[in-house]
Protein backbone atom coordinates (compact mmCIF):
# COMPACT_ATOMS: atom_id res chain seq x y z
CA UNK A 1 -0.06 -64.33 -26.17
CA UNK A 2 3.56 -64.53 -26.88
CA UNK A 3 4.11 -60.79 -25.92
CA UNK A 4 1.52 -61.21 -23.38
CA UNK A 5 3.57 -63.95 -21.42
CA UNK A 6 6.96 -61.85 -22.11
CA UNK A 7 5.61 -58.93 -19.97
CA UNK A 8 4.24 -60.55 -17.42
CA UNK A 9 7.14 -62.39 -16.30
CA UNK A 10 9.36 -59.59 -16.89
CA UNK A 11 7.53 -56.60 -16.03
CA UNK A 12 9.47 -55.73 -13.12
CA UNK A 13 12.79 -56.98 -11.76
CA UNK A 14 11.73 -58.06 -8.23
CA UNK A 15 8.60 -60.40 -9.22
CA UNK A 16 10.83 -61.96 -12.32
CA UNK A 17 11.32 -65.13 -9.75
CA UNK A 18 7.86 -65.68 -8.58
CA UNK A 19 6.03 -65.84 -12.18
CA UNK A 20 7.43 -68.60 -13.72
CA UNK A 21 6.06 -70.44 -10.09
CA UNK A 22 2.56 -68.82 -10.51
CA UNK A 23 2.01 -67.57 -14.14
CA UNK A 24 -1.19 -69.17 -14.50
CA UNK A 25 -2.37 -67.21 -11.63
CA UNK A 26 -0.99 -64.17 -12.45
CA UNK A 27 -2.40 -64.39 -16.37
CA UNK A 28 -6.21 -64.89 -14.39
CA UNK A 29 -6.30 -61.89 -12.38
CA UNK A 30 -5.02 -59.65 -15.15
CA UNK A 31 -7.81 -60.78 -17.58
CA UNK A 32 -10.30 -61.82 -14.86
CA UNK A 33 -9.93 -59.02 -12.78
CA UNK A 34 -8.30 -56.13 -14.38
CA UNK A 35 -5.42 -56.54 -12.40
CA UNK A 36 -2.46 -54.74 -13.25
CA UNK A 37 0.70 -57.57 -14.47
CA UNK A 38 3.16 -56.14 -11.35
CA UNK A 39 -0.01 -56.41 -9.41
CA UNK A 40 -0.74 -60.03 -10.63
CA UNK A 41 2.72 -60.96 -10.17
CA UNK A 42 3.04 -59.95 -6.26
CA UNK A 43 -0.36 -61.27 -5.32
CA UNK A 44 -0.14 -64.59 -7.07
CA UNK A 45 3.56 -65.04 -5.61
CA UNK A 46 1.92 -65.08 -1.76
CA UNK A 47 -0.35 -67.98 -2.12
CA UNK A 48 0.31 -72.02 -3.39
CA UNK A 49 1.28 -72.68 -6.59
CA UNK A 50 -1.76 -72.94 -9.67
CA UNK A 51 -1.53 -76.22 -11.01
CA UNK A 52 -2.78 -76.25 -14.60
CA UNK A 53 -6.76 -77.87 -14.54
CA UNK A 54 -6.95 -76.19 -10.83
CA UNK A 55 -10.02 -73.75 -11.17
CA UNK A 56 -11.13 -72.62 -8.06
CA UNK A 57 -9.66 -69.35 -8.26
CA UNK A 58 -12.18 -68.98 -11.23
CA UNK A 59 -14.86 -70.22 -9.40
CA UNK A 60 -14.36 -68.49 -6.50
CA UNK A 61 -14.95 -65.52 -8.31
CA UNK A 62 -17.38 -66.31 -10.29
CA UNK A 63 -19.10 -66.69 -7.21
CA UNK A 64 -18.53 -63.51 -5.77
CA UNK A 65 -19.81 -62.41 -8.93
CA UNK A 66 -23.04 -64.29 -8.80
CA UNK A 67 -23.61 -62.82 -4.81
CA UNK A 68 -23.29 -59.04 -5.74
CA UNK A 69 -19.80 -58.00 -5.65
CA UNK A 70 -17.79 -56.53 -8.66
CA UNK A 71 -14.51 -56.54 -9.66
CA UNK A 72 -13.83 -53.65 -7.62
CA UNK A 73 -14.77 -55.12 -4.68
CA UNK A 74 -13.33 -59.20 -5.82
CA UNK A 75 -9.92 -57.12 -6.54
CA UNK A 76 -9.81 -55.42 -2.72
CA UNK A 77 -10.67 -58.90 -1.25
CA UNK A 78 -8.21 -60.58 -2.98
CA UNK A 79 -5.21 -58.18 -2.54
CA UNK A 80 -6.16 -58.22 1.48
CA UNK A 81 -6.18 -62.32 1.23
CA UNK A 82 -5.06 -63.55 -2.09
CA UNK A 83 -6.16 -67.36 -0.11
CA UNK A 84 -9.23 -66.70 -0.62
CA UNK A 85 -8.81 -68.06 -4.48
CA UNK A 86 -8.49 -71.74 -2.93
CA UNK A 87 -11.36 -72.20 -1.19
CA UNK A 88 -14.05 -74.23 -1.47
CA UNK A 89 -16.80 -72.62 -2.82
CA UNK A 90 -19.74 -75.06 -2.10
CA UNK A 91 -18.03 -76.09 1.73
CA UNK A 92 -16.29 -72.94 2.83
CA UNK A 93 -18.16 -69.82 1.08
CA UNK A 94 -21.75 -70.67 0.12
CA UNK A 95 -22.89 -71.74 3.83
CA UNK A 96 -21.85 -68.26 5.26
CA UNK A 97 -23.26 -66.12 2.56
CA UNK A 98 -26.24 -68.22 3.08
CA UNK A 99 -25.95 -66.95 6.65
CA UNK A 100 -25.83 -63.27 5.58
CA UNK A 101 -28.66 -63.87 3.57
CA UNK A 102 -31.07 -65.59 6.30
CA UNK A 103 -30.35 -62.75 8.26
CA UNK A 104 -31.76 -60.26 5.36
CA UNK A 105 -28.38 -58.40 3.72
CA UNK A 106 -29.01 -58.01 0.34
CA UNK A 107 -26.03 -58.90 -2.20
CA UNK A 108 -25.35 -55.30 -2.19
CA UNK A 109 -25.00 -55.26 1.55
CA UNK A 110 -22.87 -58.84 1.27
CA UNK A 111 -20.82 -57.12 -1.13
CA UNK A 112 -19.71 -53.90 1.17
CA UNK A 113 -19.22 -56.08 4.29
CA UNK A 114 -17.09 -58.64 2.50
CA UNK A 115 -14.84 -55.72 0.47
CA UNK A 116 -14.29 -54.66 4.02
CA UNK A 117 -12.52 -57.63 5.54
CA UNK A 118 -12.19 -61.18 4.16
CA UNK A 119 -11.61 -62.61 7.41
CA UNK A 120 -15.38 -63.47 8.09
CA UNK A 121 -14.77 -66.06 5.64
CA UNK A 122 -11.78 -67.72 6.87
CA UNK A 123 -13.75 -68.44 10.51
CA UNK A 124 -15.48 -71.20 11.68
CA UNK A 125 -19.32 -71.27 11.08
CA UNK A 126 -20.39 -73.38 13.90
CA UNK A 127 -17.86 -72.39 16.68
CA UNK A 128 -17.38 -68.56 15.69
CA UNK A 129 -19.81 -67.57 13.60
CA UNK A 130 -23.22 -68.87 14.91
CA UNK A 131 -22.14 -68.80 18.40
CA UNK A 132 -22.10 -65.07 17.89
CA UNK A 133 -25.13 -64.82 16.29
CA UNK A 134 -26.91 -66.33 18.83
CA UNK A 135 -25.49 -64.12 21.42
CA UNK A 136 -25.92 -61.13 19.34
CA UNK A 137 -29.80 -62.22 18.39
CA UNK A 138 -30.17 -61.94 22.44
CA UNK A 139 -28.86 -58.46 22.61
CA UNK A 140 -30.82 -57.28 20.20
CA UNK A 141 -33.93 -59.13 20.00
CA UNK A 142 -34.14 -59.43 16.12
CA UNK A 143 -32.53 -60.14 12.81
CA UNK A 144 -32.84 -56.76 11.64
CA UNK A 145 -31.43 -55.25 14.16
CA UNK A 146 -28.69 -57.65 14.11
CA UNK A 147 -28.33 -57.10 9.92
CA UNK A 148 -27.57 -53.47 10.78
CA UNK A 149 -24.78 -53.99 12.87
CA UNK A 150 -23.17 -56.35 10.97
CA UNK A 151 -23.52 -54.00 8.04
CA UNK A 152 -22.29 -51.31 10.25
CA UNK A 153 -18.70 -53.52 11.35
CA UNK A 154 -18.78 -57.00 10.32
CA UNK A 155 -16.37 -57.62 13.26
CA UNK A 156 -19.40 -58.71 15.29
CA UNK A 157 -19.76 -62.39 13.35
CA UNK A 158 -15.72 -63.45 13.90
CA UNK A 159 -14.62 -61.79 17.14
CA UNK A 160 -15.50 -63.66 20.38
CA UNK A 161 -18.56 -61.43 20.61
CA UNK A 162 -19.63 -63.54 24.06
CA UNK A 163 -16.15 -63.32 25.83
CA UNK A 164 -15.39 -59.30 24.71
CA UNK A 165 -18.97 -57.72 24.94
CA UNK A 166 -20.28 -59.56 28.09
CA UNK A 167 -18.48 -57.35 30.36
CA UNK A 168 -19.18 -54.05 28.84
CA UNK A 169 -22.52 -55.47 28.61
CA UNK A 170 -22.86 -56.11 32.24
CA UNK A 171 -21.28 -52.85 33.48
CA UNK A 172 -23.56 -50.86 31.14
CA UNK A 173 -26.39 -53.10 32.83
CA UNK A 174 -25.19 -52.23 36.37
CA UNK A 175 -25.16 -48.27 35.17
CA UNK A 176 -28.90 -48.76 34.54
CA UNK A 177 -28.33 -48.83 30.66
CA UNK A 178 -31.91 -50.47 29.27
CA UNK A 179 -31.71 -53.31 26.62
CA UNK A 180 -33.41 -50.61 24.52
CA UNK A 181 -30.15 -48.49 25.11
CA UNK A 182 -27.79 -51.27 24.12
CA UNK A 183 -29.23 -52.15 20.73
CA UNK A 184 -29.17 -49.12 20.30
CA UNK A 185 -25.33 -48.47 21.27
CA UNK A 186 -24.43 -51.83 18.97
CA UNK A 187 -26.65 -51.43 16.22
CA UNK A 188 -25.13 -47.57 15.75
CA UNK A 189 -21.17 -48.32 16.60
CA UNK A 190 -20.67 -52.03 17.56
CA UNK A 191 -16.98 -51.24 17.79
CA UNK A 192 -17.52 -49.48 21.11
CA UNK A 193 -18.44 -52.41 23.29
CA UNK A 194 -16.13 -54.57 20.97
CA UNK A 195 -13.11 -52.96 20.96
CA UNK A 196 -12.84 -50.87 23.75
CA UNK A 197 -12.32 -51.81 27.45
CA UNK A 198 -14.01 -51.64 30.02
CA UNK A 199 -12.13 -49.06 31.85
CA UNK A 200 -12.63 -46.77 28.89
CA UNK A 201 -16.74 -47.11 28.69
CA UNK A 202 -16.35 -46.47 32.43
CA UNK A 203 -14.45 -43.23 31.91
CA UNK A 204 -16.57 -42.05 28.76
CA UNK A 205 -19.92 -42.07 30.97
CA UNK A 206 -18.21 -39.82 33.37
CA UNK A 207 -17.46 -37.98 30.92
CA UNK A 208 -21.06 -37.65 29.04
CA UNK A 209 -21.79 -35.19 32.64
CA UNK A 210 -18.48 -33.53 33.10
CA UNK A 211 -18.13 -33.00 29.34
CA UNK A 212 -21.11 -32.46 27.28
CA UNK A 213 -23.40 -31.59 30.64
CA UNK A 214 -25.96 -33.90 29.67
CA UNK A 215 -27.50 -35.19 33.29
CA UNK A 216 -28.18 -38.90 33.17
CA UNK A 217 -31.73 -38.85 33.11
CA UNK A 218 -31.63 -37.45 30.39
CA UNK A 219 -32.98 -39.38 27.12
CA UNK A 220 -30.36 -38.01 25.33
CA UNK A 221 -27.55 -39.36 27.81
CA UNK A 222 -27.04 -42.76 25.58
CA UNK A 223 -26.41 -40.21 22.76
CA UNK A 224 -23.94 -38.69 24.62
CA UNK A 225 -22.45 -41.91 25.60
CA UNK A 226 -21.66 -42.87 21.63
CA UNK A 227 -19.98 -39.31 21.59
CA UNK A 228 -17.58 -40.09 24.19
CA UNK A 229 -17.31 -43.94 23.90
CA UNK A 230 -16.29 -43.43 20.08
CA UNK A 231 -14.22 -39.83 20.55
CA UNK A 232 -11.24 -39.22 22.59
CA UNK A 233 -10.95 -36.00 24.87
CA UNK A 234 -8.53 -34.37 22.47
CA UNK A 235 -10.84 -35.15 18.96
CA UNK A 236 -14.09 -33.94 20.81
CA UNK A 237 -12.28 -30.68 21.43
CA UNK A 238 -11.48 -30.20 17.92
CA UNK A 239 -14.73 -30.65 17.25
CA UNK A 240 -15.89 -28.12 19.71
CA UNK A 241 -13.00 -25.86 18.13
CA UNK A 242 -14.38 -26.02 15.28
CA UNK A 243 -18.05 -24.29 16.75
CA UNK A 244 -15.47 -21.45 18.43
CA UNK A 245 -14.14 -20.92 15.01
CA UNK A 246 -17.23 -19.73 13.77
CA UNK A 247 -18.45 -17.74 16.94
CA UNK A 248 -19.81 -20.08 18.65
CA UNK A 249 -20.54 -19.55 22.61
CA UNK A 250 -20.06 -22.39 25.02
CA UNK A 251 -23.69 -21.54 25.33
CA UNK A 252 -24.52 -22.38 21.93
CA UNK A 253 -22.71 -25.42 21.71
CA UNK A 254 -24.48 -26.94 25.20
CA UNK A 255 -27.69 -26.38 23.54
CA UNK A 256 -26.69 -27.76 20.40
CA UNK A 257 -25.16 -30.79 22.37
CA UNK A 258 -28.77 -31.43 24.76
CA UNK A 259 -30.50 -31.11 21.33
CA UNK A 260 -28.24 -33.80 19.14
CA UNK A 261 -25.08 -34.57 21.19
CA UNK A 262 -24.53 -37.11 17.68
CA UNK A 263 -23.65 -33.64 15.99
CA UNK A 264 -19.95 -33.91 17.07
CA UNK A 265 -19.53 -37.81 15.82
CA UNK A 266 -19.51 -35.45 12.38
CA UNK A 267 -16.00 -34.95 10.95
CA UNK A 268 -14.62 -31.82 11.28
CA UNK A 269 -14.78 -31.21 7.54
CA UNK A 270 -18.29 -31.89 6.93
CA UNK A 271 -19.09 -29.50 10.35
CA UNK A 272 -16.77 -26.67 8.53
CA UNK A 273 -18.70 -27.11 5.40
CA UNK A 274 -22.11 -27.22 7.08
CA UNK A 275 -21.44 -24.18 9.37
CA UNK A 276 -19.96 -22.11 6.67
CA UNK A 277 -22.57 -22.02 3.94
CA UNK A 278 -25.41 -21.62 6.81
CA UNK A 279 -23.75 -18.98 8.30
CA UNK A 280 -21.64 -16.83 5.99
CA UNK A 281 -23.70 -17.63 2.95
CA UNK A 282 -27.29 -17.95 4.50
CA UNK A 283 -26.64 -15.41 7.53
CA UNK A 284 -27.59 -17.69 9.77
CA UNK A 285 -27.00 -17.26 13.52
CA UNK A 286 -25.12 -19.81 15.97
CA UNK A 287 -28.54 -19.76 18.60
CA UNK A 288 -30.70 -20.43 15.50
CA UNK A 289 -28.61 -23.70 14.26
CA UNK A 290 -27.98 -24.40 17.91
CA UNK A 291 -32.05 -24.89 18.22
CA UNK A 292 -32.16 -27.05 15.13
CA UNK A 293 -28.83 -28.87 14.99
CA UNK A 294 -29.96 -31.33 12.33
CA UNK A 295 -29.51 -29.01 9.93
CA UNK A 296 -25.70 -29.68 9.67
CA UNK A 297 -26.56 -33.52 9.60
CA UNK A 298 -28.48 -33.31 6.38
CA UNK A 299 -25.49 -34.04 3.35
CA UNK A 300 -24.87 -30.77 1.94
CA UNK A 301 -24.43 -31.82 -2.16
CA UNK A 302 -26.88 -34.23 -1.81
CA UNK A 303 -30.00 -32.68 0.14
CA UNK A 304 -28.89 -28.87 1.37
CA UNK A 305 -27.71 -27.19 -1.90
CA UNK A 306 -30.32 -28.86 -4.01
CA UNK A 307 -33.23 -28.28 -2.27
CA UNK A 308 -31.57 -24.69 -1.30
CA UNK A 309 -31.93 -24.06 -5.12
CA UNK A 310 -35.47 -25.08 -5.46
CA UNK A 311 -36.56 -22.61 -2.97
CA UNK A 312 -34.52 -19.79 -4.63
CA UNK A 313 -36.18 -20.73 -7.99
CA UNK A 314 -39.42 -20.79 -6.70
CA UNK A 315 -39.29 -17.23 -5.35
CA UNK A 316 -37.18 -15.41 -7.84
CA UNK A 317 -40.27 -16.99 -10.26
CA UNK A 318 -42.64 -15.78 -7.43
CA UNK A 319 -44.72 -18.95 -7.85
CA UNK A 320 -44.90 -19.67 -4.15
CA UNK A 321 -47.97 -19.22 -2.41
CA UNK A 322 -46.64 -19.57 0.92
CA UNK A 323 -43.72 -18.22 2.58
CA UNK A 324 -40.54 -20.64 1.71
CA UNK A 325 -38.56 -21.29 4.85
CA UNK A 326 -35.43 -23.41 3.91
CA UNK A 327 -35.54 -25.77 7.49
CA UNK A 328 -39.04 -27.22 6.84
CA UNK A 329 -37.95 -27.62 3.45
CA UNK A 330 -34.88 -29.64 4.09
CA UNK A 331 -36.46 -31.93 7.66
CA UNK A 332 -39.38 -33.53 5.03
CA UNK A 333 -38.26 -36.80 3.22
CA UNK A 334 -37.96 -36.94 -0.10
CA UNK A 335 -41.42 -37.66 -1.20
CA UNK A 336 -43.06 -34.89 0.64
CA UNK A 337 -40.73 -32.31 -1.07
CA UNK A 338 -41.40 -33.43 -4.32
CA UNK A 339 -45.19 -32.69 -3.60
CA UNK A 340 -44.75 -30.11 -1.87
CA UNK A 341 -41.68 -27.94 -3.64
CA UNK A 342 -41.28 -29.07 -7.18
CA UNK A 343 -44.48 -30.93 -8.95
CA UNK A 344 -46.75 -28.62 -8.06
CA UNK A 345 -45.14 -26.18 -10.26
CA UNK A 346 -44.02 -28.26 -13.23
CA UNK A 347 -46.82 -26.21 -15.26
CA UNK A 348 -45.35 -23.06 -14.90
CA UNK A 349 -41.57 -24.48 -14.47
CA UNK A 350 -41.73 -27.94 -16.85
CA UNK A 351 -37.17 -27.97 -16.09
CA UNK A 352 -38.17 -27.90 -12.50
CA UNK A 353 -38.09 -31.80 -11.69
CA UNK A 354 -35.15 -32.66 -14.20
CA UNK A 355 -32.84 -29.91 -12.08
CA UNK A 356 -33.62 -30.98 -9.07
CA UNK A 357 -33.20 -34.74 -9.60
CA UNK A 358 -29.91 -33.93 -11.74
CA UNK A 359 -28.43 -31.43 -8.76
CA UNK A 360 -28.80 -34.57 -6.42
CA UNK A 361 -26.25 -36.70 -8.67
């Protein structure tokens, strides 16, 4: 303990002065946490001094504990707002995690919006936090609708929702935008109607027609309009440099765009990846992805490769009895391949289900 003490205050030259002040602190997070000691020292010298017998920081993490998160996510919160060890669990924390959970978010889901941003936490239930609820709730017309936006940008439940959205909401309104077409907008990308300005929504539905050519009557406009809300001119042009790159036609890309205009909210990474192993390594023409653009949505390591492998395992072995054709294979969920690709030919193949289960790890 001796040694212990000895390092932590003197680990590093510039926290030497704050842990004498805060070595209780300090000595929690490293064996609490995992923190590292310089770590310990710096983020226990920004907050009030731990009297000895204080044990809220414990608590407070032991209730984040108890709701889902782990130390991962407890050591991220507390580095963003090292406060957050002094508050009151049963007054300040419990009632809005109770919130969360009304609403449906399981502790996994509490745990990724609150290693995110602490800052839910620090506002005020009645005058922030419900208020915005309620206005949300009217938006969207239900609780789950409402759970996914907040799990998409917790923002939502401590910005003045009321005051920032209303009038995007009502401009959208006067556009002819449907309520079906704003839940839709927030539940995908709440940021767009929260963080952006009127003036910009107003210039990205211009630019839905001028841009992407997709006529406002078109079912897929609202599509469109997430493109250009969420991307600048300049990033959708790299993404639609990224098509050229592979020998793409302006052609092709329109009638990828009409099809899935959400294709280009893709980073340009993933569309690299996508188009190069369906098109140098499968063959694959641009028309023929352009017709079925949700074949670069599908995750590549995850659903592409291993169910790619399946199919080339099942004909090498000639144990088809049908012609394999890789798109119908990978637009099925999960349960229908397995009955349809891989159990039925355990028999002949017993390895088949264990390598396609471990090639999705």
């Amino acid at each position: 303990m001796y040694r212990f003490r000895f390092q932590l205050f003197y680990s590093t030259a510039a926290a030497a002065a704050a842990a004498p002040r805060n070595n209780l602190l300090a000595e929690m997070l490293v064996n609490s946490l995992g923190f590292s000691t310089e770590k310990a020292i710096s983020t226990s010298a920004k907050v009030t001094f731990l009297k000895p017998g204080n044990n809220k920081p414990q608590l407070v993490i032991n209730f984040f504990q108890q709701i889902g998160l782990d130390k991962t996510h407890i050591k991220t919160l507390v580095c963003a707002t090292p406060s957050l060890l002094f508050s009151d669990v049963d007054k300040t924390l419990k009632p809005k995690i109770k919130v969360l959970q009304e609403l449906g978010l399981s502790g996994s889901d509490i745990a990724k919006v609150l290693s995110k941003t602490g800052d839910f936490l620090f506002s005020s239930l009645e005058n922030t936090i419900r208020r915005n609820i309620n206005y949300l709730r009217q938006l969207l017309g239900s609780d789950d609708s409402l759970a996914k936006a907040i799990k998409k940008d917790s923002k939502i439940l401590w910005y003045n929702a009321p005051k920032v959205m209303s009038p995007n909401v009502a401009f959208l309104r006067n556009l002819g935008f449907s309520g079906t077409d704003i839940e839709k907008l927030i539940v995908r990308d709440p940021r767009i109607l929260l963080l952006k300005k009127t003036k910009w929504l107003e210039n990205a539905v211009n630019r839905v027609e001028r841009n992407l050519h997709i006529p406002r009557d078109s079912n897929m406009f609202i599509y469109g309009f997430m493109v250009t809300a969420s991307l600048g001119e300049s990033c959708l042009e790299m993404k639609l440099r990224t098509f050229r790159r592979f020998g793409w036609s302006d052609l092709d890309i329109l009638t990828l765009v009409k099809k899935l205009p959400l294709c280009l909210t893709l980073s340009e990474a993933r569309l690299g990846k996508g188009l190069n192993f369906f098109m140098k390594e499968l063959g694959y023409g641009a028309g023929y992805l352009a017709s079925r653009p949700a074949l670069l949505t599908f995750s590549l390591e995850k659903r592409v490769l291993p169910r790619h492998e399946i199919l080339k395992l099942l004909d090498q072995k000639k144990l088809a009895k049908s012609s394999l054709i890789l798109y119908s294979a990978l637009t099925v969920p999960e349960s229908k391949f397995l009955n349809n690709y891989v159990l039925p030919y355990t028999d002949e193949m017993p390895e088949l289900y264990e390598l396609y289960m471990n090639s999705r790890r």
